[in-house]
PDB file of N, CA and C in Angstrom:
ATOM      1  N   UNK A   1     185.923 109.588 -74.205  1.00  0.00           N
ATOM      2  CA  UNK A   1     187.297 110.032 -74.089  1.00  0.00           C
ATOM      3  C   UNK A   1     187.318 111.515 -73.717  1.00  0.00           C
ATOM      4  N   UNK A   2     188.453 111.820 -73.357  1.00  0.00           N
ATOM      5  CA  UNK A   2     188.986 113.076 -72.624  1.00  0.00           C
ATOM      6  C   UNK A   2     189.101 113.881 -73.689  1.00  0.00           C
ATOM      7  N   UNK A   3     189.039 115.236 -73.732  1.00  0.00           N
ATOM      8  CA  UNK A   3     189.467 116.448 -74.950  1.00  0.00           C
ATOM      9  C   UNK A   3     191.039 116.175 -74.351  1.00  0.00           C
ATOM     10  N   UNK A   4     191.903 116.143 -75.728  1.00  0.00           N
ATOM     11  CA  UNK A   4     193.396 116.757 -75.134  1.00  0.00           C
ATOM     12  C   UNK A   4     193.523 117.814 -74.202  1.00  0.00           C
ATOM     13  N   UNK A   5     192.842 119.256 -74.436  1.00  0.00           N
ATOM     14  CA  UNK A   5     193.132 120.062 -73.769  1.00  0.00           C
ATOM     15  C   UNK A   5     192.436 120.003 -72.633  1.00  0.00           C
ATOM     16  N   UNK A   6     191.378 119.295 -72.681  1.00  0.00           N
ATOM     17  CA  UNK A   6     191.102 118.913 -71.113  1.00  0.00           C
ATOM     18  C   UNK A   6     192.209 118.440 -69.961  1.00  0.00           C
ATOM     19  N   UNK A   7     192.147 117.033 -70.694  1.00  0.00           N
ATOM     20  CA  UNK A   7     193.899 116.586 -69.518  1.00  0.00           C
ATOM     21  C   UNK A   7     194.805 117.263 -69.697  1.00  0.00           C
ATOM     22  N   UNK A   8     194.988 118.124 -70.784  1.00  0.00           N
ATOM     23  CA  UNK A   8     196.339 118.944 -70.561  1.00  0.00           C
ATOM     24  C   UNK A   8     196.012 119.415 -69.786  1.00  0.00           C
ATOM     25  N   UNK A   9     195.285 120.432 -69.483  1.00  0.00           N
ATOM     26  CA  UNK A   9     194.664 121.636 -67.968  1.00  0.00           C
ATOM     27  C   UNK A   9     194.649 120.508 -66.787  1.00  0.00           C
ATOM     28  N   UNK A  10     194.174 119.619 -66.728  1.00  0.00           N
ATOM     29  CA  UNK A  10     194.289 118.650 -65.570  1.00  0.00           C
ATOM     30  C   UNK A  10     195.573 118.350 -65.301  1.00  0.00           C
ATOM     31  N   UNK A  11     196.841 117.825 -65.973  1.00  0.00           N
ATOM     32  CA  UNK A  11     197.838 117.816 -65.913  1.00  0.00           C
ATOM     33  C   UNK A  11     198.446 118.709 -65.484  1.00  0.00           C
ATOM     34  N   UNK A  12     198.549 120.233 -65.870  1.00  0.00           N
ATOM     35  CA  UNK A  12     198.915 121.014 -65.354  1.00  0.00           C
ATOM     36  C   UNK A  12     198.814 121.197 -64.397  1.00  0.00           C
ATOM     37  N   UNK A  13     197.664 121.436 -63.984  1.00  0.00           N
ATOM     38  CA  UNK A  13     196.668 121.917 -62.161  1.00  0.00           C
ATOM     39  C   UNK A  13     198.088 120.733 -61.495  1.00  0.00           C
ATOM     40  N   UNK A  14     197.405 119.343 -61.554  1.00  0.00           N
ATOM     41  CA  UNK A  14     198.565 118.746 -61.188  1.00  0.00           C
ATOM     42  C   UNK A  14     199.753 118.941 -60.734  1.00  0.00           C
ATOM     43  N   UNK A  15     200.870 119.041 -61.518  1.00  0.00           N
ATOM     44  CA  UNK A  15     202.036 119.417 -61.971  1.00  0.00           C
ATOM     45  C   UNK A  15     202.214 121.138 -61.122  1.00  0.00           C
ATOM     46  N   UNK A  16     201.435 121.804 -60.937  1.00  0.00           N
ATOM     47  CA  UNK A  16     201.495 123.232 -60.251  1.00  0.00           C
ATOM     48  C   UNK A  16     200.828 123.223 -58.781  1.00  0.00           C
ATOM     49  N   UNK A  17     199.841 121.964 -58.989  1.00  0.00           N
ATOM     50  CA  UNK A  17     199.877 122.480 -57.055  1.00  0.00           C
ATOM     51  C   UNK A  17     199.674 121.688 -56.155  1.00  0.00           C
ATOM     52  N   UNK A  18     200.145 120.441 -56.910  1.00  0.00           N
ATOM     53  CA  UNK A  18     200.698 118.997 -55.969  1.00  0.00           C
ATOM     54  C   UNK A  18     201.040 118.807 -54.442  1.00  0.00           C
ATOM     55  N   UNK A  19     201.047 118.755 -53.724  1.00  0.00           N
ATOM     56  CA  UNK A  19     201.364 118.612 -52.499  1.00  0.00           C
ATOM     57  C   UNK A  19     203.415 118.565 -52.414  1.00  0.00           C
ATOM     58  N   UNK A  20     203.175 117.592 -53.311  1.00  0.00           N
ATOM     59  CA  UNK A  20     204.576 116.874 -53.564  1.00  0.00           C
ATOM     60  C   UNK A  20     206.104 117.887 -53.718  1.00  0.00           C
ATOM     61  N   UNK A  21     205.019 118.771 -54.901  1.00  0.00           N
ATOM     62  CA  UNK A  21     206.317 119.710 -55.432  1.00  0.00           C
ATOM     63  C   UNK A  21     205.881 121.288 -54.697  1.00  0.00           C
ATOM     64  N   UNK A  22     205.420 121.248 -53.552  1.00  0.00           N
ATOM     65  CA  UNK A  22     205.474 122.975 -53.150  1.00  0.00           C
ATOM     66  C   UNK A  22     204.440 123.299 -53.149  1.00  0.00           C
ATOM     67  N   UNK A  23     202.766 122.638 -53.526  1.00  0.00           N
ATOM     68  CA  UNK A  23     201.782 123.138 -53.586  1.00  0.00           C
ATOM     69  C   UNK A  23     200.988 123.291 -52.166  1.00  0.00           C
ATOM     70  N   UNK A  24     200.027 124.172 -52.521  1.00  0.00           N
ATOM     71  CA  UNK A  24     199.081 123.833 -51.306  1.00  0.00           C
ATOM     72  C   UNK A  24     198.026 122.674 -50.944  1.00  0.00           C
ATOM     73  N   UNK A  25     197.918 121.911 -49.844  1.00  0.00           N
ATOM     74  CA  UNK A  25     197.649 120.962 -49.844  1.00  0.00           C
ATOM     75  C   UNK A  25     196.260 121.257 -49.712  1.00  0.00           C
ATOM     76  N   UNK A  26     195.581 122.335 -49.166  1.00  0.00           N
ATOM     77  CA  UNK A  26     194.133 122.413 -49.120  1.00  0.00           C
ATOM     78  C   UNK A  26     193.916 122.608 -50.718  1.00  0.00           C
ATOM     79  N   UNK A  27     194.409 123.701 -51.069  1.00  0.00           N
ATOM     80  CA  UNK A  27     194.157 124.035 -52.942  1.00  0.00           C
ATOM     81  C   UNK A  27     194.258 122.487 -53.587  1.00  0.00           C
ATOM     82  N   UNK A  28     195.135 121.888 -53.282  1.00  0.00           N
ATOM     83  CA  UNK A  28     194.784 120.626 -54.264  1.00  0.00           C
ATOM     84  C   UNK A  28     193.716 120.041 -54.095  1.00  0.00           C
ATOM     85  N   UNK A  29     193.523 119.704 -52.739  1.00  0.00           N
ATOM     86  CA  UNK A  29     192.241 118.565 -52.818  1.00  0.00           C
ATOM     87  C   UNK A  29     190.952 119.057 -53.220  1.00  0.00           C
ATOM     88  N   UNK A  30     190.888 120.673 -52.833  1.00  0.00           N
ATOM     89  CA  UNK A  30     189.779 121.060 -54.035  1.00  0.00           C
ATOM     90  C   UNK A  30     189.629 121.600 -55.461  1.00  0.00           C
ATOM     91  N   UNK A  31     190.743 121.542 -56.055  1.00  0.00           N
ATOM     92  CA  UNK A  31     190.402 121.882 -56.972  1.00  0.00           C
ATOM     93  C   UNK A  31     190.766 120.364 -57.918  1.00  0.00           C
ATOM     94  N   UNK A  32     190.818 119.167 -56.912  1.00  0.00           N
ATOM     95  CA  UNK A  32     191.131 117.925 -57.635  1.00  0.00           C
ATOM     96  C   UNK A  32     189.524 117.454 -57.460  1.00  0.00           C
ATOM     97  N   UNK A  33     188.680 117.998 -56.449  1.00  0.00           N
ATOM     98  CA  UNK A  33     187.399 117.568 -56.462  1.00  0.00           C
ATOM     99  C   UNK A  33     186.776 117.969 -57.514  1.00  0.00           C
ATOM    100  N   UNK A  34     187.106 119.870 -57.831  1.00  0.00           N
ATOM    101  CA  UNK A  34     186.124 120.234 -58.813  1.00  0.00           C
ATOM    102  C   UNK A  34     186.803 119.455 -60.191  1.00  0.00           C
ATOM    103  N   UNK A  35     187.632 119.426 -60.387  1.00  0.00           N
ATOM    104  CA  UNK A  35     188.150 118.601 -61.840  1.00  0.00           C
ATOM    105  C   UNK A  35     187.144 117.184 -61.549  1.00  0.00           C
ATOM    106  N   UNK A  36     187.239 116.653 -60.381  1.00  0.00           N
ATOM    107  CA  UNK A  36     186.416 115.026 -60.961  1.00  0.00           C
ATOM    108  C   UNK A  36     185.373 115.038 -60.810  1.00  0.00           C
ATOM    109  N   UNK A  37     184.411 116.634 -60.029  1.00  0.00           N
ATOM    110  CA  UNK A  37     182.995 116.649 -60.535  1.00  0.00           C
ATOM    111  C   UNK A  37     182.670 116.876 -61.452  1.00  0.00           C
ATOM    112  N   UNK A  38     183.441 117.536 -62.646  1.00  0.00           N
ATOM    113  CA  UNK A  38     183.551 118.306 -63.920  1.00  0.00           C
ATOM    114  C   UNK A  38     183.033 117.126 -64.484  1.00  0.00           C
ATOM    115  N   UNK A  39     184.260 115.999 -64.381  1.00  0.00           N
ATOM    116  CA  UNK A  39     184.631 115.178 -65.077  1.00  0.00           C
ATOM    117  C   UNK A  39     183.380 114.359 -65.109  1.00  0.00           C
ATOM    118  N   UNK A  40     183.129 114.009 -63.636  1.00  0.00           N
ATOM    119  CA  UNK A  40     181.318 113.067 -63.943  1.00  0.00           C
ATOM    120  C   UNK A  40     180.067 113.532 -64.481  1.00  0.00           C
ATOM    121  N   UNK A  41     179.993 114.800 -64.370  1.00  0.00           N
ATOM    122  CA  UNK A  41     179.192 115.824 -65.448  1.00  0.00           C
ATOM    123  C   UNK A  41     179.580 115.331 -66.311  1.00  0.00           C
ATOM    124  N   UNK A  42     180.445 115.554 -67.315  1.00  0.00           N
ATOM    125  CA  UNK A  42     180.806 115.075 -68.558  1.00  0.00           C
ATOM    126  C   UNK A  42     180.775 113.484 -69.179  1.00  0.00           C
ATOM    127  N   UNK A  43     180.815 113.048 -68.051  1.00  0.00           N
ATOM    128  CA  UNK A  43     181.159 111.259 -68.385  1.00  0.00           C
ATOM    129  C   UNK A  43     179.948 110.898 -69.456  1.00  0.00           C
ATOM    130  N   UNK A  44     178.466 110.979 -68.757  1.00  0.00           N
ATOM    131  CA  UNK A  44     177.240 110.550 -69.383  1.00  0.00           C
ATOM    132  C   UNK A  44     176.721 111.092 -69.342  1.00  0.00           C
ATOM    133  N   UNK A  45     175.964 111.721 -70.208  1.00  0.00           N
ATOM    134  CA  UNK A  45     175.259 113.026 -70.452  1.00  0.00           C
ATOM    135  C   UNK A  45     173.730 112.534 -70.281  1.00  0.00           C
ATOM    136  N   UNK A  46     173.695 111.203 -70.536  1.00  0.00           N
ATOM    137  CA  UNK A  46     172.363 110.776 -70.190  1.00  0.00           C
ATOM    138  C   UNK A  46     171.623 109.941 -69.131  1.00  0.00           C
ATOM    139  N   UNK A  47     172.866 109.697 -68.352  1.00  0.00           N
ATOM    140  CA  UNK A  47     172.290 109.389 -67.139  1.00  0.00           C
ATOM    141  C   UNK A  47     172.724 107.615 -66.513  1.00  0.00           C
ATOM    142  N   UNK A  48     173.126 107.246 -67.960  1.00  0.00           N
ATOM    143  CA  UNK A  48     173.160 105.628 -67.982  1.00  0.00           C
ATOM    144  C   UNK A  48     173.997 104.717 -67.007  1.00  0.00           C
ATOM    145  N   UNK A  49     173.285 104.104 -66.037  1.00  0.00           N
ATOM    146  CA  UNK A  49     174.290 102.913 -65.565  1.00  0.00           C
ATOM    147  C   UNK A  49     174.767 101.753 -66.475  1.00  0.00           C
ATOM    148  N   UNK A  50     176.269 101.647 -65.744  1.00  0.00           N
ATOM    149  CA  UNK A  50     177.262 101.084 -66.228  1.00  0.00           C
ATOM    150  C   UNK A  50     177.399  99.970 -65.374  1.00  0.00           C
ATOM    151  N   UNK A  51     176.724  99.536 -64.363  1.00  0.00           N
ATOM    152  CA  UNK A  51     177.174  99.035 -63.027  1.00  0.00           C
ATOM    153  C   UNK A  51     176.519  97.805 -63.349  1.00  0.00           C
ATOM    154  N   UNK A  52     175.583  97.401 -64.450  1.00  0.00           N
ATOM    155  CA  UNK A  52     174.424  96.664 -64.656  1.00  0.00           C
ATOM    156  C   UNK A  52     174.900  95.253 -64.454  1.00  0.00           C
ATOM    157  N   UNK A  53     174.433  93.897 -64.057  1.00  0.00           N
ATOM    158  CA  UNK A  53     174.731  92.740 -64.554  1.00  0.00           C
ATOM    159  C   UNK A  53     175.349  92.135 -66.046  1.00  0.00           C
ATOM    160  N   UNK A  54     176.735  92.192 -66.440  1.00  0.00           N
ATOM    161  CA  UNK A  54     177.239  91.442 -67.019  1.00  0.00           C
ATOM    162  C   UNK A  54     176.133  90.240 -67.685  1.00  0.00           C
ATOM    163  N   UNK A  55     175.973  90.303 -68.635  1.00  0.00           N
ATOM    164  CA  UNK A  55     174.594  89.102 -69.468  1.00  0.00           C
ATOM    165  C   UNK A  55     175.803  88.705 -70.877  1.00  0.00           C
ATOM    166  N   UNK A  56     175.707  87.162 -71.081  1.00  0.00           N
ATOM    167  CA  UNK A  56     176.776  86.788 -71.996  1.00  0.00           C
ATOM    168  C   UNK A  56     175.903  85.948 -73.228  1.00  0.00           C
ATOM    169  N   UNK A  57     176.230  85.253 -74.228  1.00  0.00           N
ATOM    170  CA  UNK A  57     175.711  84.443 -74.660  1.00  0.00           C
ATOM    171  C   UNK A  57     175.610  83.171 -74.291  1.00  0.00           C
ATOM    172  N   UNK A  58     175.328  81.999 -74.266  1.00  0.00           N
ATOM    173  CA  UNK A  58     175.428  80.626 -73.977  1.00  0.00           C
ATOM    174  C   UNK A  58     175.161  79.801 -75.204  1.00  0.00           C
ATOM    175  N   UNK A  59     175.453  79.616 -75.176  1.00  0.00           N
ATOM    176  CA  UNK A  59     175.902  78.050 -76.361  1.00  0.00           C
ATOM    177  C   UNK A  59     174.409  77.067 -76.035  1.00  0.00           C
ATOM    178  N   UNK A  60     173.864  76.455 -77.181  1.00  0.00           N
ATOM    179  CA  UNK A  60     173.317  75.747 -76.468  1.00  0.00           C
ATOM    180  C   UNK A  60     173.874  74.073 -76.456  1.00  0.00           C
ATOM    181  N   UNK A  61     173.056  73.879 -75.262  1.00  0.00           N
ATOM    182  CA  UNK A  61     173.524  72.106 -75.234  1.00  0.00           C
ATOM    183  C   UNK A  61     173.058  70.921 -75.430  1.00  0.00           C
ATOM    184  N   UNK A  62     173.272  69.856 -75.218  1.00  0.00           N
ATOM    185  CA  UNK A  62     172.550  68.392 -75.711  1.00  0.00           C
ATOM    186  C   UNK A  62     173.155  68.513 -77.269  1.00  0.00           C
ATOM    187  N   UNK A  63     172.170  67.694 -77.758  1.00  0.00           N
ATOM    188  CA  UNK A  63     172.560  67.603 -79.345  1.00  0.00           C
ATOM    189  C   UNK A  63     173.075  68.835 -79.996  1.00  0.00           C
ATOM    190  N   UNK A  64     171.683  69.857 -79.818  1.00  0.00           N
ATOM    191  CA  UNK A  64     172.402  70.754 -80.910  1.00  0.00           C
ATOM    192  C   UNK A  64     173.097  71.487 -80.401  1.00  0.00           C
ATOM    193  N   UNK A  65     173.559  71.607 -79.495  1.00  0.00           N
ATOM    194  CA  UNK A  65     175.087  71.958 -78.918  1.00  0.00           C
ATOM    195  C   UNK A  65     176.092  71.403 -79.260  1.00  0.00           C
ATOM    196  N   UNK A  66     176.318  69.717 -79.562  1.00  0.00           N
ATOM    197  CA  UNK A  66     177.171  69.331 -79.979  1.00  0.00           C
ATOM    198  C   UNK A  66     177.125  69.205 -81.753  1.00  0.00           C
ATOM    199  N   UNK A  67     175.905  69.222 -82.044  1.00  0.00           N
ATOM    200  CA  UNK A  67     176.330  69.465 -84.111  1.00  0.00           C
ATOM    201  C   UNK A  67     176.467  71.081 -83.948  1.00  0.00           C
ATOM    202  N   UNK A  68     176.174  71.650 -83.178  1.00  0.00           N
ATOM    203  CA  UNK A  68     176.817  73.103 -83.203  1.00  0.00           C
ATOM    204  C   UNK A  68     178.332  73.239 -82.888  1.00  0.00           C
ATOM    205  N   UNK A  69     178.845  72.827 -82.138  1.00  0.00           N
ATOM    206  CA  UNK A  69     180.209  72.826 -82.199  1.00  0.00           C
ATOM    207  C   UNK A  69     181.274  72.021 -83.062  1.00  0.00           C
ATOM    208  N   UNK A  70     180.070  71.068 -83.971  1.00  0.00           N
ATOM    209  CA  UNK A  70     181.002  69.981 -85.221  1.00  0.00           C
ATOM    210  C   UNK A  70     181.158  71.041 -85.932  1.00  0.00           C
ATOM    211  N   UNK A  71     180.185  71.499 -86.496  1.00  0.00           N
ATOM    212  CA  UNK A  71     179.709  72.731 -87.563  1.00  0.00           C
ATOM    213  C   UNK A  71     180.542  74.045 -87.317  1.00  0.00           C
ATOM    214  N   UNK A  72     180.738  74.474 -86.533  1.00  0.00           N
ATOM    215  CA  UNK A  72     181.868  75.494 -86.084  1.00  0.00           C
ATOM    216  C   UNK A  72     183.358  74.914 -86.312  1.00  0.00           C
ATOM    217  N   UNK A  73     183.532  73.550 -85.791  1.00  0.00           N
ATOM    218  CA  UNK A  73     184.796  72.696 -85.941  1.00  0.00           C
ATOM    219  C   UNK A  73     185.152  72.671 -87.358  1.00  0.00           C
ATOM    220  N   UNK A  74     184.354  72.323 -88.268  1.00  0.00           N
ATOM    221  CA  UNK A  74     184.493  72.100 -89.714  1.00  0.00           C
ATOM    222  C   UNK A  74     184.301  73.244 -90.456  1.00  0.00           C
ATOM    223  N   UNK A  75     184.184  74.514 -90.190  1.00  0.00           N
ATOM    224  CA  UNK A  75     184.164  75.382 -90.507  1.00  0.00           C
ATOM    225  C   UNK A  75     185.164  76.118 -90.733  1.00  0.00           C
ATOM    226  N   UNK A  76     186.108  75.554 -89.286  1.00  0.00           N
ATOM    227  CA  UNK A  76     187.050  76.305 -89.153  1.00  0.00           C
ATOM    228  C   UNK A  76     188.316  75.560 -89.916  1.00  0.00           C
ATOM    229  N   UNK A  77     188.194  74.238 -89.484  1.00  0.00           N
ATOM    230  CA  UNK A  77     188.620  73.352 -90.350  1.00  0.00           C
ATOM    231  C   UNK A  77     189.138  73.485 -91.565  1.00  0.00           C
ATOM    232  N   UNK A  78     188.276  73.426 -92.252  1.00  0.00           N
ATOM    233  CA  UNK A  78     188.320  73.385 -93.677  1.00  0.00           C
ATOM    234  C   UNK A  78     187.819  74.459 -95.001  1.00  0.00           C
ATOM    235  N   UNK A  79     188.286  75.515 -93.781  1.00  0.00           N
ATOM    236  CA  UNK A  79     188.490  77.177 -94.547  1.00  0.00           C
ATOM    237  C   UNK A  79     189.056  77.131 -95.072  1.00  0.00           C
ATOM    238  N   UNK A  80     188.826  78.182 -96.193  1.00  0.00           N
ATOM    239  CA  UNK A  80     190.299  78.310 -97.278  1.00  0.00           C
ATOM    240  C   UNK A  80     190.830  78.988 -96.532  1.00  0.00           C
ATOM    241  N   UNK A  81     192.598  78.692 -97.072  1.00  0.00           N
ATOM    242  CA  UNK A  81     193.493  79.775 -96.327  1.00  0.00           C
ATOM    243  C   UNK A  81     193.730  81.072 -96.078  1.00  0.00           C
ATOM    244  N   UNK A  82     193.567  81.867 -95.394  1.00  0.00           N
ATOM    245  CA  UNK A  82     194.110  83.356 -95.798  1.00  0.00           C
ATOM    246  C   UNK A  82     194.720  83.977 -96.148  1.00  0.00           C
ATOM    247  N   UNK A  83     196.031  83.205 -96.453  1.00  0.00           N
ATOM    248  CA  UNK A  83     197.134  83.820 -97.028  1.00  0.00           C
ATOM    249  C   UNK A  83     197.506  82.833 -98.860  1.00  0.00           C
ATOM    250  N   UNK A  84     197.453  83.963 -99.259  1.00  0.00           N
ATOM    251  CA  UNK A  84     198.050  82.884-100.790  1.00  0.00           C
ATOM    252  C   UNK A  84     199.062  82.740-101.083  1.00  0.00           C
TER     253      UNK A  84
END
């Protein structure tokens, strides 16, 4: 996560030299670069991809896939209630 006063200063920059409201359009786009190089400096300090293959659990199947899902069924089943 972001420091508050980080995006506050980002917000601001924003808000003061927007294209939109009167700003300069060269000043924005660089100083919107140096804010999101800042920002990827900061992201991971250690280097880590995020981009990796998605890996999930799987259930297994045949039999004990299916007394695995009775056993989960009756579990859920025939919980005590949560509310008294």
């Amino acid at each position: 996560m972001t420091d508050p006063r980080e995006r506050a200063a980002r917000r601001e920059f924003v808000r003061r030299a927007h294209p939109d409201v009167g700003g300069d359009h060269d000043e924005f786009v660089t100083g919107l670069a140096r804010l999101r190089a800042a920002a990827a400096d900061q992201s991971d300090p250690d280097g880590r991809r995020w981009d990796g293959p998605v890996v999930g659990d799987t259930r297994p199947g045949g039999v004990r896939g299916l007394t695995d899902r009775v056993r989960r069924w009756h579990s859920r089943r025939f919980r005590k209630p949560r509310v008294r």
